[in-house]
Structure formats: C-alpha cells, structure tokens
PDB file of N, CA and C in Angstrom:
ATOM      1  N   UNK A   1      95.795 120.013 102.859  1.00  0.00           N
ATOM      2  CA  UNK A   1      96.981 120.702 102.415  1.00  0.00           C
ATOM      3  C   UNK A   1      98.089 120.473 103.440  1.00  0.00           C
ATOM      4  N   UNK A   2      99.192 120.657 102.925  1.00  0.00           N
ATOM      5  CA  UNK A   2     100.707 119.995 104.000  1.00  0.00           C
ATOM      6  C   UNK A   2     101.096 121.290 103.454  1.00  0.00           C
ATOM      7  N   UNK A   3     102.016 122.127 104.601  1.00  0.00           N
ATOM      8  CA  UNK A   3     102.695 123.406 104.483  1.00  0.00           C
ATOM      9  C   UNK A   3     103.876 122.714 104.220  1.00  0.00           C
ATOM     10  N   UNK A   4     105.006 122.443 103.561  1.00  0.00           N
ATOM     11  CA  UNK A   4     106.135 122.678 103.502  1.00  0.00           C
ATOM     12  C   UNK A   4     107.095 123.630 103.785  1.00  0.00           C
ATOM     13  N   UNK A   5     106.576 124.780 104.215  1.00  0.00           N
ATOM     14  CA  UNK A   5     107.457 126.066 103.994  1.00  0.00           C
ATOM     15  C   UNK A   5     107.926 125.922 105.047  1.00  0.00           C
ATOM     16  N   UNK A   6     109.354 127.032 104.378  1.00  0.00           N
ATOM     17  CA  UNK A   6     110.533 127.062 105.691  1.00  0.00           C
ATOM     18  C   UNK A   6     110.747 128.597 106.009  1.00  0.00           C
ATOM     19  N   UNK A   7     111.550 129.367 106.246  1.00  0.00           N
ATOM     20  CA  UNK A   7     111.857 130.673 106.195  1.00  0.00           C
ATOM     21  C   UNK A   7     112.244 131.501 105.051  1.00  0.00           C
ATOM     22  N   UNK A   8     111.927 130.314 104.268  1.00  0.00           N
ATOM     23  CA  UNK A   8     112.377 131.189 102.719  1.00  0.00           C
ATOM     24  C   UNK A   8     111.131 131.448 102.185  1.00  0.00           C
ATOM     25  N   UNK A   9     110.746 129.988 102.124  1.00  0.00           N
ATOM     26  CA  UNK A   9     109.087 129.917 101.388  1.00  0.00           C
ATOM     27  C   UNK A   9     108.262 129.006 101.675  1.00  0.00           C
ATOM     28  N   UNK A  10     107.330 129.176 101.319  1.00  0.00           N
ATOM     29  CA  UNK A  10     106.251 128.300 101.389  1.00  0.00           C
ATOM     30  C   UNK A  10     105.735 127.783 100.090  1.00  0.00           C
ATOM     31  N   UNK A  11     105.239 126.344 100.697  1.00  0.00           N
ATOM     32  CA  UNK A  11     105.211 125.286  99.413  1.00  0.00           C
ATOM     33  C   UNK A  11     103.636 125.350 100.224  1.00  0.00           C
ATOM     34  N   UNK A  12     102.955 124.937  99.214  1.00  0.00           N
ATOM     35  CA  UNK A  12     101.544 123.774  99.593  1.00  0.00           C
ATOM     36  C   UNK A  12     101.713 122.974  98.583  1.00  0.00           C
ATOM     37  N   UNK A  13     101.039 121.749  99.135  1.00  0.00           N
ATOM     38  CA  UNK A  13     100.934 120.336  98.412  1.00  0.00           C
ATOM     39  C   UNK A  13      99.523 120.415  98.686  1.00  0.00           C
ATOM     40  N   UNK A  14      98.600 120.575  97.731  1.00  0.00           N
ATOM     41  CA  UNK A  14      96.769 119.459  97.617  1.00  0.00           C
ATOM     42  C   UNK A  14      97.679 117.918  97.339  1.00  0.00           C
ATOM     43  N   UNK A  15      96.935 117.162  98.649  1.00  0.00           N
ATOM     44  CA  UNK A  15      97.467 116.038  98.864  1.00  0.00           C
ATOM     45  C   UNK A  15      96.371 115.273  98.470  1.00  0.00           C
ATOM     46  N   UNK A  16      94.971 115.769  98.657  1.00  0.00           N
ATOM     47  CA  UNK A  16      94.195 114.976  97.924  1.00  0.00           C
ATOM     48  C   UNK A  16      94.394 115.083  95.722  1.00  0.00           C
ATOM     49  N   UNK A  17      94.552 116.294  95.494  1.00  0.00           N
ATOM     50  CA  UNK A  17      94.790 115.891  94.087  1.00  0.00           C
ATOM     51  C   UNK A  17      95.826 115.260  93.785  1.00  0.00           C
ATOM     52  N   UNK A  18      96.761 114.810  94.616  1.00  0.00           N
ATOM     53  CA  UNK A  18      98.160 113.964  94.475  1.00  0.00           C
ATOM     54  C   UNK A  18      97.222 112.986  94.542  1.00  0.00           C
ATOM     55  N   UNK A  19      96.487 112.198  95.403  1.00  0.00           N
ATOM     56  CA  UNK A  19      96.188 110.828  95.555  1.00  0.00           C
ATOM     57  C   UNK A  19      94.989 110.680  94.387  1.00  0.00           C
ATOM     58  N   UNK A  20      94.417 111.717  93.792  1.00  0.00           N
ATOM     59  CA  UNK A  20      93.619 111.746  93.046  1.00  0.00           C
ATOM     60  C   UNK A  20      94.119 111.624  91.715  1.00  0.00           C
ATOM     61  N   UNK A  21      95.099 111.770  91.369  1.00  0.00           N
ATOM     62  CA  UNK A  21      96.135 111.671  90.142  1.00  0.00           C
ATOM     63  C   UNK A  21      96.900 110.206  89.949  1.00  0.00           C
ATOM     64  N   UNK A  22      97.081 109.738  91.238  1.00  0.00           N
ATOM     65  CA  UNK A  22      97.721 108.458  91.509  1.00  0.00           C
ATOM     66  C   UNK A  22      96.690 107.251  91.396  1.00  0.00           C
ATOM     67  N   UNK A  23      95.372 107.570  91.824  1.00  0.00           N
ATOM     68  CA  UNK A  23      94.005 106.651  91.608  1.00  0.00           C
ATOM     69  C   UNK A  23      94.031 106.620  90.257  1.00  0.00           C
ATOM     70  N   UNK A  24      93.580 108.036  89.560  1.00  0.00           N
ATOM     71  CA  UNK A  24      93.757 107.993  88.103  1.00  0.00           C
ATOM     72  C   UNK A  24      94.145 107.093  87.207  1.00  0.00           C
ATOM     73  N   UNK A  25      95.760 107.448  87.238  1.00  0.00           N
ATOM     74  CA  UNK A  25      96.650 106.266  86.725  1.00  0.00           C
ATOM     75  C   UNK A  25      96.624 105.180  86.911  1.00  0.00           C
ATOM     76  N   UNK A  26      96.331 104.688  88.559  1.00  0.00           N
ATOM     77  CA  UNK A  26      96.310 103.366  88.200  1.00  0.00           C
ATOM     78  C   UNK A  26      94.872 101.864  87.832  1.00  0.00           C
ATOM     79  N   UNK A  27      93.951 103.616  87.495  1.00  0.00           N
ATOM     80  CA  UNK A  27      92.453 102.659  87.206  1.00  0.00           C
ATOM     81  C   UNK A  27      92.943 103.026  86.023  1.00  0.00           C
ATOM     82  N   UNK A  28      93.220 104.004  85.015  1.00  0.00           N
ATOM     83  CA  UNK A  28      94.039 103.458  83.669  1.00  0.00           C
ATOM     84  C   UNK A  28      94.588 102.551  83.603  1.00  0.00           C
ATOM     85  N   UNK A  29      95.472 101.962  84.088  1.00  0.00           N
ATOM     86  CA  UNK A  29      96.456 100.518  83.858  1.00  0.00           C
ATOM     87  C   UNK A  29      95.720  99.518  83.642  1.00  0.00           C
ATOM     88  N   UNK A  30      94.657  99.572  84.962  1.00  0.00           N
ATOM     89  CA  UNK A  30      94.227  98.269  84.933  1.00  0.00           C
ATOM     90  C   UNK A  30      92.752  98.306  84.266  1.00  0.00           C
ATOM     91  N   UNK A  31      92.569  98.948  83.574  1.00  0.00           N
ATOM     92  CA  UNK A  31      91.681  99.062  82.431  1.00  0.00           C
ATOM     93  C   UNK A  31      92.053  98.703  80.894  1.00  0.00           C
ATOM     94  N   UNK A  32      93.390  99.291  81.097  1.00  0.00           N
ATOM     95  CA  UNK A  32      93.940  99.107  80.007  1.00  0.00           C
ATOM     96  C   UNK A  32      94.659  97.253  80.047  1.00  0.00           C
ATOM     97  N   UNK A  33      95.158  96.796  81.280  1.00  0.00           N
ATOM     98  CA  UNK A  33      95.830  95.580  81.275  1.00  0.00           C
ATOM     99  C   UNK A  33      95.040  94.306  81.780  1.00  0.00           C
ATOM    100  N   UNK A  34      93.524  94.679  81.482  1.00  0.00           N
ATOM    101  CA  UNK A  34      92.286  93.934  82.356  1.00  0.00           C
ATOM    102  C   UNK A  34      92.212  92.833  81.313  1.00  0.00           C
ATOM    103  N   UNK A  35      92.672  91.238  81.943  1.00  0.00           N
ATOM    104  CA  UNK A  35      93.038  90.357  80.955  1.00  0.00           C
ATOM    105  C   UNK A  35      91.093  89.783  81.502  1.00  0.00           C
ATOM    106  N   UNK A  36      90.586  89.110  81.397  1.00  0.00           N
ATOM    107  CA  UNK A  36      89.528  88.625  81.828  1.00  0.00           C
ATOM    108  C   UNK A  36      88.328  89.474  82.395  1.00  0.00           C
ATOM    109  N   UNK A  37      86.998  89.491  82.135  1.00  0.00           N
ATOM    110  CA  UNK A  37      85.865  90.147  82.332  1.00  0.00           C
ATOM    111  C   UNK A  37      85.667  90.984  83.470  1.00  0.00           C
ATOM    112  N   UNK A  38      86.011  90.274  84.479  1.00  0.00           N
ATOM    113  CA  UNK A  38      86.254  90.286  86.347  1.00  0.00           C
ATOM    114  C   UNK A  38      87.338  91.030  86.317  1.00  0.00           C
ATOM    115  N   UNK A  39      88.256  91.086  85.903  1.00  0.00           N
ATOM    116  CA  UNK A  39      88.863  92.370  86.189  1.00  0.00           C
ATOM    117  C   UNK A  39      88.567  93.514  85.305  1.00  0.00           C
ATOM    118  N   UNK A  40      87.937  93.352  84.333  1.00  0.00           N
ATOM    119  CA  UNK A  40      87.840  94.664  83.881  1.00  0.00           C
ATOM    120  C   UNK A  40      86.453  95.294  84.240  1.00  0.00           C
ATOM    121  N   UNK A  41      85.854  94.606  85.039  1.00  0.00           N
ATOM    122  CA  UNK A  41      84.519  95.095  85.831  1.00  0.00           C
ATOM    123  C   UNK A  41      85.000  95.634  86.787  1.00  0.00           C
ATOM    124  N   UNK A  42      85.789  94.825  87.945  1.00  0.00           N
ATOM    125  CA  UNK A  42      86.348  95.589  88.802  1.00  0.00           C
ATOM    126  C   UNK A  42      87.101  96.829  88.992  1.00  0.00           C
ATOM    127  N   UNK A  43      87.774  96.979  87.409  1.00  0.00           N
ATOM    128  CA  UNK A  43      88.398  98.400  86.791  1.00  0.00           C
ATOM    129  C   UNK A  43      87.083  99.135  86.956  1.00  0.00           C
ATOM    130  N   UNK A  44      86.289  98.891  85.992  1.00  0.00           N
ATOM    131  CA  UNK A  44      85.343  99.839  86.084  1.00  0.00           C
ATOM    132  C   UNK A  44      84.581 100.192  87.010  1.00  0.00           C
ATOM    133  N   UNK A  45      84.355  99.759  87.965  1.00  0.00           N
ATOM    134  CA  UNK A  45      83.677  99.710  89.312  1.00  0.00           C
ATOM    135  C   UNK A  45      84.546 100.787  89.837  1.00  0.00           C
ATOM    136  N   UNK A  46      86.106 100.743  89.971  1.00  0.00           N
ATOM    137  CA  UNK A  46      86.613 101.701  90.677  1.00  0.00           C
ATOM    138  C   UNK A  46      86.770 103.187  90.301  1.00  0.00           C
ATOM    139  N   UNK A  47      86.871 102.491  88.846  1.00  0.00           N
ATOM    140  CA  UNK A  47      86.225 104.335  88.377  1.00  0.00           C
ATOM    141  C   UNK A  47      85.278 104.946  88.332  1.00  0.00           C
ATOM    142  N   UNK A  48      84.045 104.464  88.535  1.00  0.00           N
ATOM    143  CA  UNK A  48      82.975 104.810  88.991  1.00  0.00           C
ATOM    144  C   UNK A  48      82.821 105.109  90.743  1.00  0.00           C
ATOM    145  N   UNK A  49      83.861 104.231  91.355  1.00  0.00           N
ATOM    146  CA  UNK A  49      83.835 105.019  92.915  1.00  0.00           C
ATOM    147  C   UNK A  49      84.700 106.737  93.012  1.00  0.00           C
ATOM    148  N   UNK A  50      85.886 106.208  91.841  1.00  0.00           N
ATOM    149  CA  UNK A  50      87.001 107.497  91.977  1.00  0.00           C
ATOM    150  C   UNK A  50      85.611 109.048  91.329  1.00  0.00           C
ATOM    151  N   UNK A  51      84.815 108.849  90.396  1.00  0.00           N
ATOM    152  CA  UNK A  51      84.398 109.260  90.153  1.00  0.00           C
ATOM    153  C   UNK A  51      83.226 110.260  90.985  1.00  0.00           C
ATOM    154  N   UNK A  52      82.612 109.079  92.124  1.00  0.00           N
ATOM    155  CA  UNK A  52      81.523 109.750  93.415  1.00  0.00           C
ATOM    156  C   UNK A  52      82.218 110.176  94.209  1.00  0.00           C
ATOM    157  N   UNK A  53      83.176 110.032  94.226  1.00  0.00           N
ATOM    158  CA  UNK A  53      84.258 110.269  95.377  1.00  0.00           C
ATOM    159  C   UNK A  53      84.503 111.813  94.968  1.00  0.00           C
ATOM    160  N   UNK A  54      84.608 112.149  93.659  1.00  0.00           N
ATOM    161  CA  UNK A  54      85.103 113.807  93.473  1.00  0.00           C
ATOM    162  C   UNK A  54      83.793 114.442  93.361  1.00  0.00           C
ATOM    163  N   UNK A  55      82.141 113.862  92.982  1.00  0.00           N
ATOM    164  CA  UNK A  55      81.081 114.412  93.041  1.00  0.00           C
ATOM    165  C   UNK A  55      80.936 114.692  94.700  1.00  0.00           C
ATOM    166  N   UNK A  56      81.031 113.738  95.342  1.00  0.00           N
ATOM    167  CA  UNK A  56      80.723 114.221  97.041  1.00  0.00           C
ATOM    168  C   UNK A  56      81.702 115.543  97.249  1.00  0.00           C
ATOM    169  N   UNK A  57      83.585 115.165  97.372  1.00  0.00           N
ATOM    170  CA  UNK A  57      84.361 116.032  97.623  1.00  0.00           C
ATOM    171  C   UNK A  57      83.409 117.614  96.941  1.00  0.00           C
ATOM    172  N   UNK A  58      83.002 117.705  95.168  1.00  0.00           N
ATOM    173  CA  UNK A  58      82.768 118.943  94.741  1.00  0.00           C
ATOM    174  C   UNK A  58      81.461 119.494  95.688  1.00  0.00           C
ATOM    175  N   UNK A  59      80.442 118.812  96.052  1.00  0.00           N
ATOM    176  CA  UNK A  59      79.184 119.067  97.269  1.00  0.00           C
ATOM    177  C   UNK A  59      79.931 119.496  98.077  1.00  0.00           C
ATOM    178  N   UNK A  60      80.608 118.491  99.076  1.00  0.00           N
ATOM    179  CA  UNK A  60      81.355 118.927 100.437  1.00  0.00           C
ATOM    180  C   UNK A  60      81.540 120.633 100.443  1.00  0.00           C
ATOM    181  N   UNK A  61      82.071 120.699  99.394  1.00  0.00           N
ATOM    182  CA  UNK A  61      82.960 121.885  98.827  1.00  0.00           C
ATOM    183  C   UNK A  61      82.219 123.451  99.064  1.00  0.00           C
ATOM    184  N   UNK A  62      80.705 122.793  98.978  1.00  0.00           N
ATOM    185  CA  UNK A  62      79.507 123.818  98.730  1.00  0.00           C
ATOM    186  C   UNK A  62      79.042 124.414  99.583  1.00  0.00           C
ATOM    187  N   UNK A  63      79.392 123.650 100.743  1.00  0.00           N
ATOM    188  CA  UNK A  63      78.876 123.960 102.207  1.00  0.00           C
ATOM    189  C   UNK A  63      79.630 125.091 102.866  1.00  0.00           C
ATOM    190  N   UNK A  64      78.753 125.777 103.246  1.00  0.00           N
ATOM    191  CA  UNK A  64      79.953 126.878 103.990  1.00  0.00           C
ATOM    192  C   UNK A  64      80.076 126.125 105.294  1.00  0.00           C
ATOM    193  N   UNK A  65      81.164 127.044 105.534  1.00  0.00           N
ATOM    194  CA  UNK A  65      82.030 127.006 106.999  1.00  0.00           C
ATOM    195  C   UNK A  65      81.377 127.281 108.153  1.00  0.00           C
ATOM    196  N   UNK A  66      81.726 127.003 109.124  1.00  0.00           N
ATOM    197  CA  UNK A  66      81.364 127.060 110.529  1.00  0.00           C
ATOM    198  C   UNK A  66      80.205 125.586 111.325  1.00  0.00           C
ATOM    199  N   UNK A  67      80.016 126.154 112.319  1.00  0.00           N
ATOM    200  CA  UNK A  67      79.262 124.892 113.453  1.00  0.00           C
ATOM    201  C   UNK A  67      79.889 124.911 114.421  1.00  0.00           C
ATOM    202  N   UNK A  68      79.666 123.147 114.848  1.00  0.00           N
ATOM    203  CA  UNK A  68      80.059 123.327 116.215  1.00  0.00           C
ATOM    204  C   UNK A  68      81.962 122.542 115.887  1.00  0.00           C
ATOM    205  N   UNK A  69      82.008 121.905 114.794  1.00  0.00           N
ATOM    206  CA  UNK A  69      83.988 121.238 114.645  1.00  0.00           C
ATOM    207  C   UNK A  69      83.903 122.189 113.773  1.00  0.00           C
ATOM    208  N   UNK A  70      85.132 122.794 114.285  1.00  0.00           N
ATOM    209  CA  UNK A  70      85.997 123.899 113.423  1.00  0.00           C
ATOM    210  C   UNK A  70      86.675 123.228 112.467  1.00  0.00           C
ATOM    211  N   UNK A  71      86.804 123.964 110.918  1.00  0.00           N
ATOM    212  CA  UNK A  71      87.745 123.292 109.840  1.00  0.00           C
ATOM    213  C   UNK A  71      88.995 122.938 110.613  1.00  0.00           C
ATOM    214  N   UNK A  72      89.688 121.689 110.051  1.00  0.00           N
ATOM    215  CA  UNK A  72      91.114 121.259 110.500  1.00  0.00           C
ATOM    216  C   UNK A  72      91.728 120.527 109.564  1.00  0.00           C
ATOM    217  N   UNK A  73      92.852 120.228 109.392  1.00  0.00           N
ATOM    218  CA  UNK A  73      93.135 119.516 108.767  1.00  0.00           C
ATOM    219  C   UNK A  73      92.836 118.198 108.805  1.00  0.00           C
ATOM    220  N   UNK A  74      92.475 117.643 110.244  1.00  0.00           N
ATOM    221  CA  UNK A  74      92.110 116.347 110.338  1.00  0.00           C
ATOM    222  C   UNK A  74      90.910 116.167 110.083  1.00  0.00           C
ATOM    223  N   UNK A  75      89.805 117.289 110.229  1.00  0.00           N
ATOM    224  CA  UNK A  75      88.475 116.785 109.958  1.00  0.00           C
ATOM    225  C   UNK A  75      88.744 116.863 108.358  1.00  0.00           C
ATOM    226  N   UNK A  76      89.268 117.792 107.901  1.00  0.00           N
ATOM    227  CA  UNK A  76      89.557 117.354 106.169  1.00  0.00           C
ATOM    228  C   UNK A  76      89.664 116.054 105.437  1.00  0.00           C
ATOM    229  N   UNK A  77      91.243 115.483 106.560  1.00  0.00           N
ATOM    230  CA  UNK A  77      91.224 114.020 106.305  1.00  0.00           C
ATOM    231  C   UNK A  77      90.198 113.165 106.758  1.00  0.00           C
ATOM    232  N   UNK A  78      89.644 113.484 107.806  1.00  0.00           N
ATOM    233  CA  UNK A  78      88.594 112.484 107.855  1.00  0.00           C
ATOM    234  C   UNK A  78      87.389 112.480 106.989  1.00  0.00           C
ATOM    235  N   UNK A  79      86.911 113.766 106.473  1.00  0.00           N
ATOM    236  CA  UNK A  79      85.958 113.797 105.381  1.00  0.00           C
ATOM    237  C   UNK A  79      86.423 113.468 103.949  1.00  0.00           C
ATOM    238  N   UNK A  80      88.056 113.711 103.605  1.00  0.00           N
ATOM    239  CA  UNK A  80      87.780 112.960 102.542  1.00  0.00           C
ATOM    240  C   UNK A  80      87.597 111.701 102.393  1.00  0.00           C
ATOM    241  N   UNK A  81      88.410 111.040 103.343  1.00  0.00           N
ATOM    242  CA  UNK A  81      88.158 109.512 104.391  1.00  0.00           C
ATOM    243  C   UNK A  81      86.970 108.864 103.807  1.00  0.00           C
ATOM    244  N   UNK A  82      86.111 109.673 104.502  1.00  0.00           N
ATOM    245  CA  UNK A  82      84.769 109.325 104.723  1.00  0.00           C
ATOM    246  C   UNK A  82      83.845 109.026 103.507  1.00  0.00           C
ATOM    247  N   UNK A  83      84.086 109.925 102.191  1.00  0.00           N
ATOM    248  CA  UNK A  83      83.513 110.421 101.159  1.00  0.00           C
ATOM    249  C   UNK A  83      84.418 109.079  99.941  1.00  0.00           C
ATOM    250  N   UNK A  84      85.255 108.748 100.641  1.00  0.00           N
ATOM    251  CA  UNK A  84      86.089 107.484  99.856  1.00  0.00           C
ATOM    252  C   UNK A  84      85.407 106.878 100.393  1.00  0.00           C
ATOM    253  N   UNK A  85      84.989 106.046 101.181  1.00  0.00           N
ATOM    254  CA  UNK A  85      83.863 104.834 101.993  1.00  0.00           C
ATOM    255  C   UNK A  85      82.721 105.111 101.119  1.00  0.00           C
ATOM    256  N   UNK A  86      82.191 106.258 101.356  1.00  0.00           N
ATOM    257  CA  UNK A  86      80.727 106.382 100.624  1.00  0.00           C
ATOM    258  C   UNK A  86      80.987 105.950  98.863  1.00  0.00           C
ATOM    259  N   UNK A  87      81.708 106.146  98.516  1.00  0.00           N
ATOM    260  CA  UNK A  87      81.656 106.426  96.888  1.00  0.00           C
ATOM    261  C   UNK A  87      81.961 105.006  96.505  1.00  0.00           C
ATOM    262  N   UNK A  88      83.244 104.033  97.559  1.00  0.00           N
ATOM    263  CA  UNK A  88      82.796 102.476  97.133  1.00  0.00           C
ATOM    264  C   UNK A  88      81.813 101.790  97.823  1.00  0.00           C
ATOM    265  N   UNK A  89      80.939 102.207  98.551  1.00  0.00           N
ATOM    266  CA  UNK A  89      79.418 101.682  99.028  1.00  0.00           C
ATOM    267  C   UNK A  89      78.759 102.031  98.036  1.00  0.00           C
ATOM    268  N   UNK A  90      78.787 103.640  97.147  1.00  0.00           N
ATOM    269  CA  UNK A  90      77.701 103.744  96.113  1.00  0.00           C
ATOM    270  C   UNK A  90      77.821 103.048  95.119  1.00  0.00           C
ATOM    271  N   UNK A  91      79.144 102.449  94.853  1.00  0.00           N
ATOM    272  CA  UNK A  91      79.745 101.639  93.243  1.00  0.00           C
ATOM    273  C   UNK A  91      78.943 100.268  93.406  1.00  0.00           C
ATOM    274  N   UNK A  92      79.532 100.314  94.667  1.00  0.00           N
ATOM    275  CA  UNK A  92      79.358  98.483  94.760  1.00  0.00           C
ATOM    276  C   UNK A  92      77.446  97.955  94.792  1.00  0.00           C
ATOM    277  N   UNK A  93      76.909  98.581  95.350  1.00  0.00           N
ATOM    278  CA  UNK A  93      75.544  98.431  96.047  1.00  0.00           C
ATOM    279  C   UNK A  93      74.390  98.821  94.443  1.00  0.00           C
ATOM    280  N   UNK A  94      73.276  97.587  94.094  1.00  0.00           N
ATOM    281  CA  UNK A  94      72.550  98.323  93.563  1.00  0.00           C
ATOM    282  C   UNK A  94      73.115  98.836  92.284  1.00  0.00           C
ATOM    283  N   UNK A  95      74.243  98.021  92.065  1.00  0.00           N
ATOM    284  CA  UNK A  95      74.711  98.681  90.430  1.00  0.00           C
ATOM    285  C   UNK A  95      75.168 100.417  90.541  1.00  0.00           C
ATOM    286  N   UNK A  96      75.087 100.873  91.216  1.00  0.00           N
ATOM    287  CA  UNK A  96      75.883 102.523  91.766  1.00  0.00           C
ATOM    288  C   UNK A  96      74.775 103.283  90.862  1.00  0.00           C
ATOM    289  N   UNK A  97      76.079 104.043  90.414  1.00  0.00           N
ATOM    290  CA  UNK A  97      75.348 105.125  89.187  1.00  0.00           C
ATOM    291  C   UNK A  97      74.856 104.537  88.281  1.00  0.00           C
ATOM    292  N   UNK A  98      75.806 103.323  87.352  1.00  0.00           N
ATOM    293  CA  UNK A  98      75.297 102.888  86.063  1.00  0.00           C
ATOM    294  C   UNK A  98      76.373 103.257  85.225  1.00  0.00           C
ATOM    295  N   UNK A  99      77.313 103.993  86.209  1.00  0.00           N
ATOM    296  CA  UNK A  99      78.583 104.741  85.250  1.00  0.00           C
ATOM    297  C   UNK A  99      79.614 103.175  85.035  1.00  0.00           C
ATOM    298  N   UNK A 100      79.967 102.291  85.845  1.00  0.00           N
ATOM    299  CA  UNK A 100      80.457 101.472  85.731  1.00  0.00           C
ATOM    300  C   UNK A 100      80.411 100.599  84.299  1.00  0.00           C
ATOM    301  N   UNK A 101      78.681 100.182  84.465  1.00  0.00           N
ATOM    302  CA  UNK A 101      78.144  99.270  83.859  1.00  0.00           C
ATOM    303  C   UNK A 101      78.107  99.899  82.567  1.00  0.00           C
ATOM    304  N   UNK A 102      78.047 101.010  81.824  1.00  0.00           N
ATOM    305  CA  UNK A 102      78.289 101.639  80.627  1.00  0.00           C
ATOM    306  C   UNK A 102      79.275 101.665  80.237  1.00  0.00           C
ATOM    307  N   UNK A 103      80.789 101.868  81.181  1.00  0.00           N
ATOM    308  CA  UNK A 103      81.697 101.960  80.982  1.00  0.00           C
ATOM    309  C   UNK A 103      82.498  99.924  80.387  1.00  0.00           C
ATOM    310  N   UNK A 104      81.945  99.123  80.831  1.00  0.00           N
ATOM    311  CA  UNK A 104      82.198  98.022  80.651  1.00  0.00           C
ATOM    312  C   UNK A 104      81.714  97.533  79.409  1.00  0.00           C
ATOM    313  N   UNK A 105      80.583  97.969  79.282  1.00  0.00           N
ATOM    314  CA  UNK A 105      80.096  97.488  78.142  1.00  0.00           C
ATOM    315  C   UNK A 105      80.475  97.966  76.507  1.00  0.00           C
ATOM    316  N   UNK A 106      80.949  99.226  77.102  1.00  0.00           N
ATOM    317  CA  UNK A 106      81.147 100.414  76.026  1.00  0.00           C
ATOM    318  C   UNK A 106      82.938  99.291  75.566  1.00  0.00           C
ATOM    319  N   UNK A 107      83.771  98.773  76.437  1.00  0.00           N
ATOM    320  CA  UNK A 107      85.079  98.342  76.658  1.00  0.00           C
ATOM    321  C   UNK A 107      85.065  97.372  75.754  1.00  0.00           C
ATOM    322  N   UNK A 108      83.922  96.361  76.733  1.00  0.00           N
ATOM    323  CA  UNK A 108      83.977  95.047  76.352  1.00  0.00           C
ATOM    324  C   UNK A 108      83.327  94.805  74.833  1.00  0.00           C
ATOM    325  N   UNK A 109      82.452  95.945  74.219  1.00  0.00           N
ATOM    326  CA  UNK A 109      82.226  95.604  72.941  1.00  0.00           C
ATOM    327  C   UNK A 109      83.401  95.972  71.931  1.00  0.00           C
ATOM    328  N   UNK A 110      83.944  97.116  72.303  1.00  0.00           N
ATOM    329  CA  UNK A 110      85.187  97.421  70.935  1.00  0.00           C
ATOM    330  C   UNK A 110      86.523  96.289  71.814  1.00  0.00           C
ATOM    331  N   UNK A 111      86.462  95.560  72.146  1.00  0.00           N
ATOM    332  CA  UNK A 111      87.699  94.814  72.571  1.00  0.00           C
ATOM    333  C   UNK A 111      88.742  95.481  73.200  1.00  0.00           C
ATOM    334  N   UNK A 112      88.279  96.566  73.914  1.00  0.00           N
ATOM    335  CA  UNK A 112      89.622  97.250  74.619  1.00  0.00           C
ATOM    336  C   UNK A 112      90.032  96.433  75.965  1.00  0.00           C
ATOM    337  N   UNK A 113      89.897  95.276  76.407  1.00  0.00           N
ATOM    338  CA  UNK A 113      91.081  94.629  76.845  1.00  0.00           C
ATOM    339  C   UNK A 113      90.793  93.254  77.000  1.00  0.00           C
TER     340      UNK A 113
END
C-alpha cells in the first residue's frame, strides 16, 4: 500500500491490485491478438503464472503476523516479488498446473486466435 495522504486526507493505493489489473489486460490482448501457436501458448502460460501468483499471494495472506522480520512495506514488496518468481517457475516447469495447457487447447479448438 502507498499512503498518499496529505493534511486533508488520506488516499491508499493496493498497488499490487493495480499491477494485477494491468497483467490482466494485457494477457487479454495477447490472447486475444495471438497470431501463431507460440504465442498463444505463451499467452496462456502467463495466465496460468498470473493465476499462482494470486493462489500463493491468497496463502501468504493466511499466515498470521509476527516472528523474527516485522511486516513492512518492503518485505511486502519483496514477498510479492518473490511469489511472482515462484508462480513463473510453477507455469513454466513440468507443464505447471495444467491450467495453461487446457486453456490452449480449449482456444486453439474454437479458433479464438
């Protein structure tokens, strides 16, 4: 979260659902504008990372607080960081979930691109 506030008010920005809205859209595009096989695998591959990426974040989520690093904003960024690494290691490796590979096939049979 980024405070914006001034002496009047206070703003918060979730900066991860901003970047999570912006991933969104643009694995739509290129799902939708995926001229050749290889890219529309690679579409799907990334939505299947954007996808582990919000299953880890919702876990993360589960854990209570405390230890020995106190919540911060930077360990925030670094765990969502971190949980973005993991989720395109789980896509890529081993066929991931399988969410990809359904999702391609499901594409590539009705001709959606």
């Amino acid at each position: 979260m980024i405070d914006l506030g001034n002496t009047n008010t206070n703003v918060m920005i979730n900066t991860t659902q901003i970047n999570a809205n912006k991933n969104t859209q643009n694995i739509e595009a290129k799902l939708n504008n995926a001229k050749d096989d290889e890219e529309l695998k690679k579409a799907c591959q990334e939505f299947e990372s954007i996808f582990v990426h919000m299953l880890l974040k919702e876990m993360r989520s589960t854990v209570p607080e405390g230890g020995f690093i106190e919540k911060s904003t930077g360990r925030e960024m670094f765990e969502d960081m971190y949980d973005q690494e993991i989720a395109k290691n789980i896509s890529k490796t081993n066929g991931g979930l399988g969410l990809a590979k359904v999702l391609y096939e499901q594409m590539k049979h009705r001709g959606m691109y």
